[in-house]
PDB file of N, CA and C in Angstrom:
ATOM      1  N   UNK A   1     -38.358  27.912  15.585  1.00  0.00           N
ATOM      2  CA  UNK A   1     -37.806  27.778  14.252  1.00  0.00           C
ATOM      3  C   UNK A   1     -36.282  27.884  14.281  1.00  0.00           C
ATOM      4  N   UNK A   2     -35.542  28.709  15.021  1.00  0.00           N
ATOM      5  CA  UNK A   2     -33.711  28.828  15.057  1.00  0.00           C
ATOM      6  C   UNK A   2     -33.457  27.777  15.869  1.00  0.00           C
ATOM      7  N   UNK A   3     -34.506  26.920  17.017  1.00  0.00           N
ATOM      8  CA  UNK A   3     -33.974  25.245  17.240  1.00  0.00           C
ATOM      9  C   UNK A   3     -34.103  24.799  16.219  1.00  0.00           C
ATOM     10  N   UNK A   4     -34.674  24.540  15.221  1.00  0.00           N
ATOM     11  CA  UNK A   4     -34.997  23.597  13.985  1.00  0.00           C
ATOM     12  C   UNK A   4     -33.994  23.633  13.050  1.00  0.00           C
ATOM     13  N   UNK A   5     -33.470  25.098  13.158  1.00  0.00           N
ATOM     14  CA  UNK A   5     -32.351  25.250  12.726  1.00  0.00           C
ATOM     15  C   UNK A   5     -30.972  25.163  12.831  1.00  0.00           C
ATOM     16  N   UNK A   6     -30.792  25.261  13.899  1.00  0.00           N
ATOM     17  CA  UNK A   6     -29.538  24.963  14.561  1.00  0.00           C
ATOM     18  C   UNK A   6     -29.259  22.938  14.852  1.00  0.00           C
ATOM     19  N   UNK A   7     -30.499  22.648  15.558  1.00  0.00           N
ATOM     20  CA  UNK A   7     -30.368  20.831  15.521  1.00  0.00           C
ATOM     21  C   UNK A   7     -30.227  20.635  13.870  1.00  0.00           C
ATOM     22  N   UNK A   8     -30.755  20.802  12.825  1.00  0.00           N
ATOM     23  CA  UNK A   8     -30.330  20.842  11.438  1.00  0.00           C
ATOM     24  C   UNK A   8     -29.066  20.606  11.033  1.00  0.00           C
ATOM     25  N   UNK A   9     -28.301  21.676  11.097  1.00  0.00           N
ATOM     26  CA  UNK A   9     -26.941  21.922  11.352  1.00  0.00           C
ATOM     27  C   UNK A   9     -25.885  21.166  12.010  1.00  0.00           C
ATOM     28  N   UNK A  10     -26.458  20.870  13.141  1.00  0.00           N
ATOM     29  CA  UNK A  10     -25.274  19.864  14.153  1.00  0.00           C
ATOM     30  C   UNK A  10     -25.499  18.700  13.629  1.00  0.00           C
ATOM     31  N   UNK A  11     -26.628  18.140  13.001  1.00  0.00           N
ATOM     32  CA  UNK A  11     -26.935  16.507  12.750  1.00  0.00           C
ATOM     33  C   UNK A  11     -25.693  16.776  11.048  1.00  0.00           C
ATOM     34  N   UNK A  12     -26.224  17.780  10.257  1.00  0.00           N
ATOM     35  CA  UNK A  12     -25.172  17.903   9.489  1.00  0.00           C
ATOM     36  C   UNK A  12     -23.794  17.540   9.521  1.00  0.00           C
ATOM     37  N   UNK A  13     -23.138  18.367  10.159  1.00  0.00           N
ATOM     38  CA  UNK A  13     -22.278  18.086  11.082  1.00  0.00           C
ATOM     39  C   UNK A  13     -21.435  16.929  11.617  1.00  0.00           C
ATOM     40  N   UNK A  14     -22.400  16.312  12.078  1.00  0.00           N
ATOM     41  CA  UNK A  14     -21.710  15.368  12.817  1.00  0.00           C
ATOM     42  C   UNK A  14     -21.849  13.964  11.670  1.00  0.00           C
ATOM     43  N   UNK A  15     -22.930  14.097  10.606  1.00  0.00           N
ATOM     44  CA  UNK A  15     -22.932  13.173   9.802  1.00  0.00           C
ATOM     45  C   UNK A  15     -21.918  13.476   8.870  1.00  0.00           C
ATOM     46  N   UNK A  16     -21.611  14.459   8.694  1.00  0.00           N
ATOM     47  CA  UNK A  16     -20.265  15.048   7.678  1.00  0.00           C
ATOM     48  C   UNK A  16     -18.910  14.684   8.482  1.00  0.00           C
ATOM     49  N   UNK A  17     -18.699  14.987   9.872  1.00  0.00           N
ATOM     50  CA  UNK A  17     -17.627  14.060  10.657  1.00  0.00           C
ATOM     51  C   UNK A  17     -17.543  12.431  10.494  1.00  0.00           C
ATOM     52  N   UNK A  18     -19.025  12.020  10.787  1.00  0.00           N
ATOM     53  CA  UNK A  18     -18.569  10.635  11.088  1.00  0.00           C
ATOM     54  C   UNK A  18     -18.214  10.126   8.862  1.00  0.00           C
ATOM     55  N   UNK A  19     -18.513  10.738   8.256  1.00  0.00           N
ATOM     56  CA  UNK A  19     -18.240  10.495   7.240  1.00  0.00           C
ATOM     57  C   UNK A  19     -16.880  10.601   6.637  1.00  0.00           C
ATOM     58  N   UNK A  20     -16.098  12.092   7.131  1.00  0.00           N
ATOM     59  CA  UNK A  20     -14.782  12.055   6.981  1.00  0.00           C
ATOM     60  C   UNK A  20     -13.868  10.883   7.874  1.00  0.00           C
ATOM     61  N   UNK A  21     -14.300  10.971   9.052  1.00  0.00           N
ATOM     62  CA  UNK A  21     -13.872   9.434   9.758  1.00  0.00           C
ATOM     63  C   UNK A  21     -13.206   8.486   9.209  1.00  0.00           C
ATOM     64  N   UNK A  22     -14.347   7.784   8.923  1.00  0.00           N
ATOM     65  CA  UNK A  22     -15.013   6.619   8.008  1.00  0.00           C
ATOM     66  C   UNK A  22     -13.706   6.525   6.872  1.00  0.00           C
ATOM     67  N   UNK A  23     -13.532   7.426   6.104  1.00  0.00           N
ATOM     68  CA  UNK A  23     -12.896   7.537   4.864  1.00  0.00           C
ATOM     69  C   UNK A  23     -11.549   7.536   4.895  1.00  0.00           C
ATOM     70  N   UNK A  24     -10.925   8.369   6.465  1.00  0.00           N
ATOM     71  CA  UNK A  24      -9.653   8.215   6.675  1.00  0.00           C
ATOM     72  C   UNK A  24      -9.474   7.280   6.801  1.00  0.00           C
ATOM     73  N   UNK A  25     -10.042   6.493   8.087  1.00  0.00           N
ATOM     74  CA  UNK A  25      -9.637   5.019   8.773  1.00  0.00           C
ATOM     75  C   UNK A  25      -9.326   3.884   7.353  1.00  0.00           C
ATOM     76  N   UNK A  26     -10.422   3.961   6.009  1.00  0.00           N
ATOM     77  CA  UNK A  26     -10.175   3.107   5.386  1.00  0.00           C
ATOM     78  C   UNK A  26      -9.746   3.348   3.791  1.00  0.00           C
ATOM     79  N   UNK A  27      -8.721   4.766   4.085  1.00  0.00           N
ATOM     80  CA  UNK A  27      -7.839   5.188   2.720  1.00  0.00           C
ATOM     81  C   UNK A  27      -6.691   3.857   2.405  1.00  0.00           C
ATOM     82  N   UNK A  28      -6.641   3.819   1.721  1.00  0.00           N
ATOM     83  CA  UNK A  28      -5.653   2.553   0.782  1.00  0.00           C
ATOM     84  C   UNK A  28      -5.257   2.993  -0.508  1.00  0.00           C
ATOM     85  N   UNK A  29      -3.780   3.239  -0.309  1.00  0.00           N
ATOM     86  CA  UNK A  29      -3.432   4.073  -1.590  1.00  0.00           C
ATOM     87  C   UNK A  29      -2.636   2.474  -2.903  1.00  0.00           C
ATOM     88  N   UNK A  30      -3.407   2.897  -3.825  1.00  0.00           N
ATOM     89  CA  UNK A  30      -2.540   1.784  -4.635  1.00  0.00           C
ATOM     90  C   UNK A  30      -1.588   2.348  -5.733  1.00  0.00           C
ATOM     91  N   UNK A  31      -0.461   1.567  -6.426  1.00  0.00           N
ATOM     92  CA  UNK A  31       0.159   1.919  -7.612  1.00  0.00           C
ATOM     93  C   UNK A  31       0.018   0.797  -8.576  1.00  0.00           C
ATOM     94  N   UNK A  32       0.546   1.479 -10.090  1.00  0.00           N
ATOM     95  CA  UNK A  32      -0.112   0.262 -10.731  1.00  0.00           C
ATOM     96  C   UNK A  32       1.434   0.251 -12.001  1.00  0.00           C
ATOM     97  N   UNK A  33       2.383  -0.223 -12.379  1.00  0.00           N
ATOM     98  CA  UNK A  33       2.959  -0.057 -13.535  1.00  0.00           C
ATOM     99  C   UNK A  33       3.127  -1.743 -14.883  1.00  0.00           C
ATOM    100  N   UNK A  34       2.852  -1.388 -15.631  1.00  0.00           N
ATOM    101  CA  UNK A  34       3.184  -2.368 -16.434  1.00  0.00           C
ATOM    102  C   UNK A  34       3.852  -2.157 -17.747  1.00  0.00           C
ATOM    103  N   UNK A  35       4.619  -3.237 -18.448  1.00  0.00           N
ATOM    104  CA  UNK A  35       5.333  -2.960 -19.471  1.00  0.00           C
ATOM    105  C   UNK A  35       5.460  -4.209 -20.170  1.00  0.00           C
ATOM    106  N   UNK A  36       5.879  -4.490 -21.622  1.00  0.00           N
ATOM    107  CA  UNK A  36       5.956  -5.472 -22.155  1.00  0.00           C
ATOM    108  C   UNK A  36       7.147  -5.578 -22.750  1.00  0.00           C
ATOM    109  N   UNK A  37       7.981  -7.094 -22.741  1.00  0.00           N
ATOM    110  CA  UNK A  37       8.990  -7.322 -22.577  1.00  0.00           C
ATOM    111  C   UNK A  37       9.272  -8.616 -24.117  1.00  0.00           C
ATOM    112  N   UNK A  38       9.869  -8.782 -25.030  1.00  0.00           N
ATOM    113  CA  UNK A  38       9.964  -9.323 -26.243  1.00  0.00           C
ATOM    114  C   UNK A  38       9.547  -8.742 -27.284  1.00  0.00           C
ATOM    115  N   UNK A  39       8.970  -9.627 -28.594  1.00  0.00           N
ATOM    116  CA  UNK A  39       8.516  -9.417 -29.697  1.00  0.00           C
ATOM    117  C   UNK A  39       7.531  -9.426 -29.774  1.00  0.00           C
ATOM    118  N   UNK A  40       6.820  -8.185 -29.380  1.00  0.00           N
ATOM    119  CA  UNK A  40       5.516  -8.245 -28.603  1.00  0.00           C
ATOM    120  C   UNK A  40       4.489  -8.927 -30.851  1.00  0.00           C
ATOM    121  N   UNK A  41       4.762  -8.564 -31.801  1.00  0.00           N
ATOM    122  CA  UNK A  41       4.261  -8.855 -33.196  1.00  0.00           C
ATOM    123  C   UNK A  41       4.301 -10.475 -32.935  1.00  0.00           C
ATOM    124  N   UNK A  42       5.611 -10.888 -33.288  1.00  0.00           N
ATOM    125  CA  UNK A  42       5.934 -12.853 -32.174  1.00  0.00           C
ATOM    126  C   UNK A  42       5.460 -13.313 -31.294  1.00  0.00           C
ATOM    127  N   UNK A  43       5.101 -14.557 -31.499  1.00  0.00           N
ATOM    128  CA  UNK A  43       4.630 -15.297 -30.078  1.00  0.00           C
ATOM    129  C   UNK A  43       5.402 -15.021 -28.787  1.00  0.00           C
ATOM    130  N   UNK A  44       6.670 -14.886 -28.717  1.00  0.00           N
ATOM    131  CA  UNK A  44       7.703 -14.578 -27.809  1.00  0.00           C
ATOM    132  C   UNK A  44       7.622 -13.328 -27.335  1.00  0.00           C
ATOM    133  N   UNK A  45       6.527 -13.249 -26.126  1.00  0.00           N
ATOM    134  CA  UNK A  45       6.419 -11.555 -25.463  1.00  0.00           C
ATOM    135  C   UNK A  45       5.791 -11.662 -24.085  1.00  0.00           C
ATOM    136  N   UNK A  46       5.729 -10.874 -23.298  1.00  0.00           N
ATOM    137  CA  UNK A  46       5.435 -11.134 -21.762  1.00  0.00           C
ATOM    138  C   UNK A  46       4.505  -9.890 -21.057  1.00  0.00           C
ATOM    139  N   UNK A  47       4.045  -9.527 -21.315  1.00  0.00           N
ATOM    140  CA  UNK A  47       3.226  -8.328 -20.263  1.00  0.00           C
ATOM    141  C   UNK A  47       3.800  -8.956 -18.666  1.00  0.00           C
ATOM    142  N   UNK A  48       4.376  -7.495 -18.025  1.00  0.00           N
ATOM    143  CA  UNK A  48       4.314  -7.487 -17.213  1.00  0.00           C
ATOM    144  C   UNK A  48       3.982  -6.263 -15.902  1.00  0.00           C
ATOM    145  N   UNK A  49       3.737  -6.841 -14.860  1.00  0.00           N
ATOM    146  CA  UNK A  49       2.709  -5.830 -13.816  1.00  0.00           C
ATOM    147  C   UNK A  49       3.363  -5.942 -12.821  1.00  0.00           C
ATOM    148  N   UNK A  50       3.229  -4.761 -12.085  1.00  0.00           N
ATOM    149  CA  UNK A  50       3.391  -4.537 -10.270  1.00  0.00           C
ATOM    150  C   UNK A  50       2.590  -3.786  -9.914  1.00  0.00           C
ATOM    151  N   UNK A  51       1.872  -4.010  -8.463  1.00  0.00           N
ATOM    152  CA  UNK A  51       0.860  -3.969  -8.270  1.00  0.00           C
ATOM    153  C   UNK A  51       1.112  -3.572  -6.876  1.00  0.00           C
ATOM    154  N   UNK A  52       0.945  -2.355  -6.092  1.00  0.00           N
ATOM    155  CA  UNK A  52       1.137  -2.103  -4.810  1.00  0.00           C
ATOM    156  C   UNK A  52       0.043  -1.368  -3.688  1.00  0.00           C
ATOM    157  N   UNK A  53      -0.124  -1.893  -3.190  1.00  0.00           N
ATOM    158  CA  UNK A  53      -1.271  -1.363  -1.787  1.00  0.00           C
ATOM    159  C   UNK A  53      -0.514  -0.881  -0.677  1.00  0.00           C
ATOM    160  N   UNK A  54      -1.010  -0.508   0.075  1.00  0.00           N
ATOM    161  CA  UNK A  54      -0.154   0.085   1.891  1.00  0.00           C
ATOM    162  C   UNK A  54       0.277  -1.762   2.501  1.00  0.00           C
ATOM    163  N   UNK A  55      -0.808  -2.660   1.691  1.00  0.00           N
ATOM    164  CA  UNK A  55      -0.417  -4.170   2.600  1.00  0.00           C
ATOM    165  C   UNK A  55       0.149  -4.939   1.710  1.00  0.00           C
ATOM    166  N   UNK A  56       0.068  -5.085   0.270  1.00  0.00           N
ATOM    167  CA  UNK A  56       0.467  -5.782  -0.211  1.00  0.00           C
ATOM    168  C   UNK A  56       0.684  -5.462  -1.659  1.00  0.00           C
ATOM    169  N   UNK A  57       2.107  -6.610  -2.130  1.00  0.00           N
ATOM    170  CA  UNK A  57       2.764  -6.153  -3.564  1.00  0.00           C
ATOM    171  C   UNK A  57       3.068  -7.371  -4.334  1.00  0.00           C
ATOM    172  N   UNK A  58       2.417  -7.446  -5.822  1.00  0.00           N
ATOM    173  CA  UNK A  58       2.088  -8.454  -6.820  1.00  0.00           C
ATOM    174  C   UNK A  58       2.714  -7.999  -7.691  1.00  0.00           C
ATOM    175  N   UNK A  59       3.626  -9.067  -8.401  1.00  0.00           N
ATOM    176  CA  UNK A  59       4.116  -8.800  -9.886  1.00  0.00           C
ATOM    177  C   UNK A  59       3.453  -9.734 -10.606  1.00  0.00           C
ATOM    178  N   UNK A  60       3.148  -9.944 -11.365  1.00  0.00           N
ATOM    179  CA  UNK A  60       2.710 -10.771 -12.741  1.00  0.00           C
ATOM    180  C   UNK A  60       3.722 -10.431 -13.658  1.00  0.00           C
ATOM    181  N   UNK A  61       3.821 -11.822 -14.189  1.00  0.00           N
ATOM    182  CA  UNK A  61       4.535 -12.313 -15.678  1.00  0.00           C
ATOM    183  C   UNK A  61       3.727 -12.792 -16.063  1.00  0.00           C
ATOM    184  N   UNK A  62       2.831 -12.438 -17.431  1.00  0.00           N
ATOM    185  CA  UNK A  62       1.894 -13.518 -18.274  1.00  0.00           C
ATOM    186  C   UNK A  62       2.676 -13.204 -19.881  1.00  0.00           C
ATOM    187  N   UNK A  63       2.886 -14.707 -19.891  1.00  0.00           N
ATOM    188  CA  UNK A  63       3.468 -14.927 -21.442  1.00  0.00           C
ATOM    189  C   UNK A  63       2.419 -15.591 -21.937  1.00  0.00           C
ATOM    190  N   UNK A  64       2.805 -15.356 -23.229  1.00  0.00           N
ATOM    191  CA  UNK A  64       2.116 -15.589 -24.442  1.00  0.00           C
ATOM    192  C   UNK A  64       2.079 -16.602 -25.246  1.00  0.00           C
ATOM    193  N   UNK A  65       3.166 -17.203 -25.064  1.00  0.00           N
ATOM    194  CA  UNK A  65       3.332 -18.480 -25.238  1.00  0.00           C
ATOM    195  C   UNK A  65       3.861 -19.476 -23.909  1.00  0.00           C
ATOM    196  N   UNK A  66       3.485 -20.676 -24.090  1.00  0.00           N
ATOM    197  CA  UNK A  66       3.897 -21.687 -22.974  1.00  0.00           C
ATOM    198  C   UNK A  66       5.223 -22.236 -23.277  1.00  0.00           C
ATOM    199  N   UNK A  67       6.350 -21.735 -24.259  1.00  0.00           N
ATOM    200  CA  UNK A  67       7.414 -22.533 -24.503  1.00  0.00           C
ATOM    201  C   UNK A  67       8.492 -21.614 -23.509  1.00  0.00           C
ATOM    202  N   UNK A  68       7.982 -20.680 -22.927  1.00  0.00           N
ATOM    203  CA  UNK A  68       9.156 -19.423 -21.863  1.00  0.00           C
ATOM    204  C   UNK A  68       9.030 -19.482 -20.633  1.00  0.00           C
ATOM    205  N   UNK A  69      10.317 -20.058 -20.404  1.00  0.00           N
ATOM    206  CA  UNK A  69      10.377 -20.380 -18.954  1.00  0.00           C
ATOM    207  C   UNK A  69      10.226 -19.446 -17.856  1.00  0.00           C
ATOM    208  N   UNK A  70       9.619 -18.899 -17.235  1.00  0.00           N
ATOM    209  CA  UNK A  70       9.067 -17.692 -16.184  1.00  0.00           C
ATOM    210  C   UNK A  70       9.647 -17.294 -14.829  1.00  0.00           C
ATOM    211  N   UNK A  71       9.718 -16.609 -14.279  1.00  0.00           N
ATOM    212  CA  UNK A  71      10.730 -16.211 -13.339  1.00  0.00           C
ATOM    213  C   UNK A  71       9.941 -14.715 -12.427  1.00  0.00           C
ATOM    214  N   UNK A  72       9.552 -14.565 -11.992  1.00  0.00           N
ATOM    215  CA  UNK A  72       9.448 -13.316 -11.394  1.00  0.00           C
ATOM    216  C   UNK A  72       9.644 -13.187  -9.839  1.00  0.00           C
ATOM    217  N   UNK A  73      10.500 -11.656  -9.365  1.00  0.00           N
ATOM    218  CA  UNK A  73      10.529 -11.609  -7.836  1.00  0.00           C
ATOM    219  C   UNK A  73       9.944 -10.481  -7.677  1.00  0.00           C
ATOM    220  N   UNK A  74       9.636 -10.131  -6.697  1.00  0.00           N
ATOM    221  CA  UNK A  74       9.561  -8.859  -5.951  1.00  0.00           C
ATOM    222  C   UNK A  74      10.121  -8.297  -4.589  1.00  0.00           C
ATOM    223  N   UNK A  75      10.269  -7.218  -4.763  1.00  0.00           N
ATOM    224  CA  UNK A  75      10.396  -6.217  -3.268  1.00  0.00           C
ATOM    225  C   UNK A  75      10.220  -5.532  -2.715  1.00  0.00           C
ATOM    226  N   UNK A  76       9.339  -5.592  -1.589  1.00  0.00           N
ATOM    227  CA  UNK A  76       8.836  -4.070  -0.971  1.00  0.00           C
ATOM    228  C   UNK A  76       8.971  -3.248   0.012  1.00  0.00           C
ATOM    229  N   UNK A  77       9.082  -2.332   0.073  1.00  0.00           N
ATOM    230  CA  UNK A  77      10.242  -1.916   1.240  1.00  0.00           C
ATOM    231  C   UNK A  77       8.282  -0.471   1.868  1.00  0.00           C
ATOM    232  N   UNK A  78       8.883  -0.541   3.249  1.00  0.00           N
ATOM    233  CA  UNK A  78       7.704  -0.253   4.427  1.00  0.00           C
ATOM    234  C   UNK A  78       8.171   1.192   4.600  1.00  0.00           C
ATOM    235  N   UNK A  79       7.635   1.863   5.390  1.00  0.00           N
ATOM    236  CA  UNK A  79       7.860   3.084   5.799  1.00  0.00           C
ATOM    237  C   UNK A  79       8.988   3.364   6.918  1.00  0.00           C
ATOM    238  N   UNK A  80       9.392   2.374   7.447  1.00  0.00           N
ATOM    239  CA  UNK A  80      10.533   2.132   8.231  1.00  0.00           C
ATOM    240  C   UNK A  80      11.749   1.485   7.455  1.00  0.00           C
ATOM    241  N   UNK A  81      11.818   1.666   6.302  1.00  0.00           N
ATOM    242  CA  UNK A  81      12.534   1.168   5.340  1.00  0.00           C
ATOM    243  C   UNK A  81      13.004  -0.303   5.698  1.00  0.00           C
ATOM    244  N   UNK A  82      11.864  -1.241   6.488  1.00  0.00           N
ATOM    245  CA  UNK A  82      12.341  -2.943   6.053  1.00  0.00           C
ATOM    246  C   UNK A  82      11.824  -3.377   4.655  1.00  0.00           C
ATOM    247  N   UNK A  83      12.585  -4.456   4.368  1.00  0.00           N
ATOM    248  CA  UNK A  83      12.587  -5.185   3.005  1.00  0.00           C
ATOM    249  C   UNK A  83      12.087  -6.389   2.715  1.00  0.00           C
ATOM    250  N   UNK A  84      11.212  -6.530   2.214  1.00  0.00           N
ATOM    251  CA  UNK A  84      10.352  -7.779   2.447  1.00  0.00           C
ATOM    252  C   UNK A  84      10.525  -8.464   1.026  1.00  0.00           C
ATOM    253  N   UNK A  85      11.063  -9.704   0.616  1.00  0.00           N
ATOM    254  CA  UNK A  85      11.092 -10.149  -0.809  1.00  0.00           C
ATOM    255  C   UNK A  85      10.189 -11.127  -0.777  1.00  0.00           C
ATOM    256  N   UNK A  86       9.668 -11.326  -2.671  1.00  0.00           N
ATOM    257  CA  UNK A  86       9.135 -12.522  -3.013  1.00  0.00           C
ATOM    258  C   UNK A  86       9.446 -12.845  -4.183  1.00  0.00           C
ATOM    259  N   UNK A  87       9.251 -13.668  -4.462  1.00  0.00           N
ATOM    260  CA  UNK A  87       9.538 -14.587  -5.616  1.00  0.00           C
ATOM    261  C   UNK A  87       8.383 -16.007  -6.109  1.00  0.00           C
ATOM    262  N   UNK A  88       8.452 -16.362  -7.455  1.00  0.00           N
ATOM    263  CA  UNK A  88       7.447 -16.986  -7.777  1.00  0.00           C
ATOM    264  C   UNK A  88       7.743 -17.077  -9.282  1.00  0.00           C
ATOM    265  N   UNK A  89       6.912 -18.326  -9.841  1.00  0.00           N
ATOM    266  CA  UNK A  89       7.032 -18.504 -11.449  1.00  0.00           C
ATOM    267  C   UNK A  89       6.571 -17.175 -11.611  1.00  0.00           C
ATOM    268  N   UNK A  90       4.933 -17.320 -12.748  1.00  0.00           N
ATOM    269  CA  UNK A  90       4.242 -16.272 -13.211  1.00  0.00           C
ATOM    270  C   UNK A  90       3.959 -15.383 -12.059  1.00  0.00           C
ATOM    271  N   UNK A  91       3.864 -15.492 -10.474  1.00  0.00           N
ATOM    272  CA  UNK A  91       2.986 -14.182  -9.390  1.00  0.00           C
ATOM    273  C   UNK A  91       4.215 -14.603  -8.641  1.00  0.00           C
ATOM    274  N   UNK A  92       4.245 -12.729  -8.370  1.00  0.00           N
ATOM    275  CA  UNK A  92       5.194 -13.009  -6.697  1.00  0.00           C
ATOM    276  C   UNK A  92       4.181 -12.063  -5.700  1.00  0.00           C
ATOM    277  N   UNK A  93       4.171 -12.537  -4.610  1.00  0.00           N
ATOM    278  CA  UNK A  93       3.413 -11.225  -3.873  1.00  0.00           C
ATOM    279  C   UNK A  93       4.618 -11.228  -2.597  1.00  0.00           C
ATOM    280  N   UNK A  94       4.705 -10.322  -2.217  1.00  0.00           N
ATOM    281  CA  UNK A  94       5.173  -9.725  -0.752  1.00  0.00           C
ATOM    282  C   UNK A  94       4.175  -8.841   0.301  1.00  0.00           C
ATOM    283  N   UNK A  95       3.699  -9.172   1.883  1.00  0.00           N
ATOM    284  CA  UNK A  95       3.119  -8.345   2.029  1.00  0.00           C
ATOM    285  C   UNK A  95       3.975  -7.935   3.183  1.00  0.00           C
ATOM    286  N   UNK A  96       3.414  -6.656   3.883  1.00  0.00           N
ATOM    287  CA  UNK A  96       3.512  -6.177   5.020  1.00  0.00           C
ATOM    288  C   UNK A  96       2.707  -4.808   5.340  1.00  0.00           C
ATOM    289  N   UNK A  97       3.258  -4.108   6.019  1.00  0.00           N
ATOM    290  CA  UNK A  97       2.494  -2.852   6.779  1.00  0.00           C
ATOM    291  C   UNK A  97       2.839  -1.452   6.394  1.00  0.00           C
ATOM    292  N   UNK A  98       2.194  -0.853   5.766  1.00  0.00           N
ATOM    293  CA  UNK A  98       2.720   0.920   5.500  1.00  0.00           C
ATOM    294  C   UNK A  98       3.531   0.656   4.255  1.00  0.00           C
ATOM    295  N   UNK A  99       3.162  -0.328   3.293  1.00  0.00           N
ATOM    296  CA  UNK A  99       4.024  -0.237   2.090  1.00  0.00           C
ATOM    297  C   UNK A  99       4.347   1.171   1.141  1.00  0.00           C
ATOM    298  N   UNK A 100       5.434   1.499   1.266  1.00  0.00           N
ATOM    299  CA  UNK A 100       5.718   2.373   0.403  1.00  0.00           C
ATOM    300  C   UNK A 100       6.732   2.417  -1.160  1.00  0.00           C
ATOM    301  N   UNK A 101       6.831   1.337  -1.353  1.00  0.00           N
ATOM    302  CA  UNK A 101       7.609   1.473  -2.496  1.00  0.00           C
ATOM    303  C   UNK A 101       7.809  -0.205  -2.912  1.00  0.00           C
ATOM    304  N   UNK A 102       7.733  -0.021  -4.322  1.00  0.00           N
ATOM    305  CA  UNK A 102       7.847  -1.662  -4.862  1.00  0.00           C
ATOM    306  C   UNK A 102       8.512  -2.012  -6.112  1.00  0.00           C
ATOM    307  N   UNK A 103       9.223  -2.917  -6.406  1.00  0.00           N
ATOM    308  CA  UNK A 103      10.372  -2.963  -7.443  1.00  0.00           C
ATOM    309  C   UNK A 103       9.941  -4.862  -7.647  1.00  0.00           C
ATOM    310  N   UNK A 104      10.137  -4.992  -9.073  1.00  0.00           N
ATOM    311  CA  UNK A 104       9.773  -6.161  -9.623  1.00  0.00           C
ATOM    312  C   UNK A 104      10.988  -6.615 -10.481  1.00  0.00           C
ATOM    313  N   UNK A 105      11.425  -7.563 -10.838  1.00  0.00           N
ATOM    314  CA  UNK A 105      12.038  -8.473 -12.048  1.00  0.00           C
ATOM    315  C   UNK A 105      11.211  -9.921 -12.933  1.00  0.00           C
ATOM    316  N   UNK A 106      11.140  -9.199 -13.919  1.00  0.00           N
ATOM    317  CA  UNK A 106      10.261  -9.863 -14.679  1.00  0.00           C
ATOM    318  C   UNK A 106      11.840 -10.527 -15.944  1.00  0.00           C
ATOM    319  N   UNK A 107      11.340 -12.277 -15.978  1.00  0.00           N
ATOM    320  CA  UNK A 107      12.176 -13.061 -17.218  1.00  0.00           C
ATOM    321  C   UNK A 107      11.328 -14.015 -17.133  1.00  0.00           C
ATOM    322  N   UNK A 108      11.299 -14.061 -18.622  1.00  0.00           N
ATOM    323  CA  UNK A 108      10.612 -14.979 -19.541  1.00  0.00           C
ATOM    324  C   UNK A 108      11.200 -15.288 -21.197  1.00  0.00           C
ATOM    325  N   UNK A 109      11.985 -16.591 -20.375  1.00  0.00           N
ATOM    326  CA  UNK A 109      12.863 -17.226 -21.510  1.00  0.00           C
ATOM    327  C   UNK A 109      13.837 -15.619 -21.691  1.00  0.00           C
ATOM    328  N   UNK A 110      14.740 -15.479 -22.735  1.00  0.00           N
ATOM    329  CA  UNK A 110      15.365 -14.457 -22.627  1.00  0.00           C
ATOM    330  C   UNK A 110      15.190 -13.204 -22.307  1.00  0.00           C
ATOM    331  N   UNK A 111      14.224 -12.475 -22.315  1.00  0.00           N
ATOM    332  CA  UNK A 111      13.638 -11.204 -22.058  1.00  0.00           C
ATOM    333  C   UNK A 111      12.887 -11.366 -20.732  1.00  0.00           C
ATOM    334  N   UNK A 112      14.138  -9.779 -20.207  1.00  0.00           N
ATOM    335  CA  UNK A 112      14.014  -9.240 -19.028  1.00  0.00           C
ATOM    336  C   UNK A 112      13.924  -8.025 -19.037  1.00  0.00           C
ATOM    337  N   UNK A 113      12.533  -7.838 -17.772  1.00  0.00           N
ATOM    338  CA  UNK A 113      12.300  -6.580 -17.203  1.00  0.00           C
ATOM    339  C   UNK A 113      12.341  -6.255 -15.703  1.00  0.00           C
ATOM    340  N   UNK A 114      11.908  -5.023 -15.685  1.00  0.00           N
ATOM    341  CA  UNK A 114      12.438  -4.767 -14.371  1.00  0.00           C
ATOM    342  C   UNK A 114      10.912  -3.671 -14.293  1.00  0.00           C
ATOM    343  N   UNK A 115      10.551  -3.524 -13.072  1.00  0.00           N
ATOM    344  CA  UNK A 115       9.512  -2.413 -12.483  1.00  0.00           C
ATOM    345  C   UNK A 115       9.538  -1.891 -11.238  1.00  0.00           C
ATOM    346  N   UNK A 116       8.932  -0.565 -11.207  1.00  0.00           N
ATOM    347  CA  UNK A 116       9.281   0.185  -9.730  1.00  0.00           C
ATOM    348  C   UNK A 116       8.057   0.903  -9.825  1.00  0.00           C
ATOM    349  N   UNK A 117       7.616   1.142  -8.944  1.00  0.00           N
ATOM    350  CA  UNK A 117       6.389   2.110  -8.026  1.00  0.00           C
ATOM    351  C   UNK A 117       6.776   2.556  -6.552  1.00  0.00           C
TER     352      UNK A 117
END
């Protein structure tokens, strides 16, 4: 009965290891900020997003109307502090490795924003 008990225990164990494992190897930390930019009551307004993972970083510009001309970049800077830019109408993405920090510019037709995570 204290073998039954003890093999019990180690299978515990080792299923509780290979589980913490598991979870490190595939942690992925994300950030998320958004803000809206015009007359948000007016057709003339823009939600905008940045969007950051350890691999990769998305801004969105979605307007509200189709008469605003769109513009968005991004930048994301790594744990070795390189700088990776993108740019794009409505999506910019930038990727790379160990992302730690992300900064956006959002314009649409006159109204401009800006975002950081």
């Amino acid at each position: 009965e204290l073998v039954m008990k003890t093999n019990g225990k180690k299978r515990i164990f080792a299923l509780l290891m290979c589980v913490i494992m598991i979870m490190s190897s595939m942690s992925v930390w994300a950030a998320y900020a958004s803000k809206t930019i015009g007359d948000p009551p007016a057709a003339e307004h823009a939600l905008c997003e940045l969007y950051l993972s350890s691999s990769k970083g998305q801004a969105f510009t979605t307007v509200y109307t189709n008469l605003l001309p769109v513009t968005t970049r991004i930048v994301v800077i790594n744990s070795s502090n390189y700088v990776t830019p993108g740019s794009g109408g409505s999506v910019a993405t930038a990727t790379g490795s160990n992302l730690v920090a992300a900064s956006s510019n959002h314009q649409a037709g006159p109204y401009y924003g800006t975002l950081s995570v």
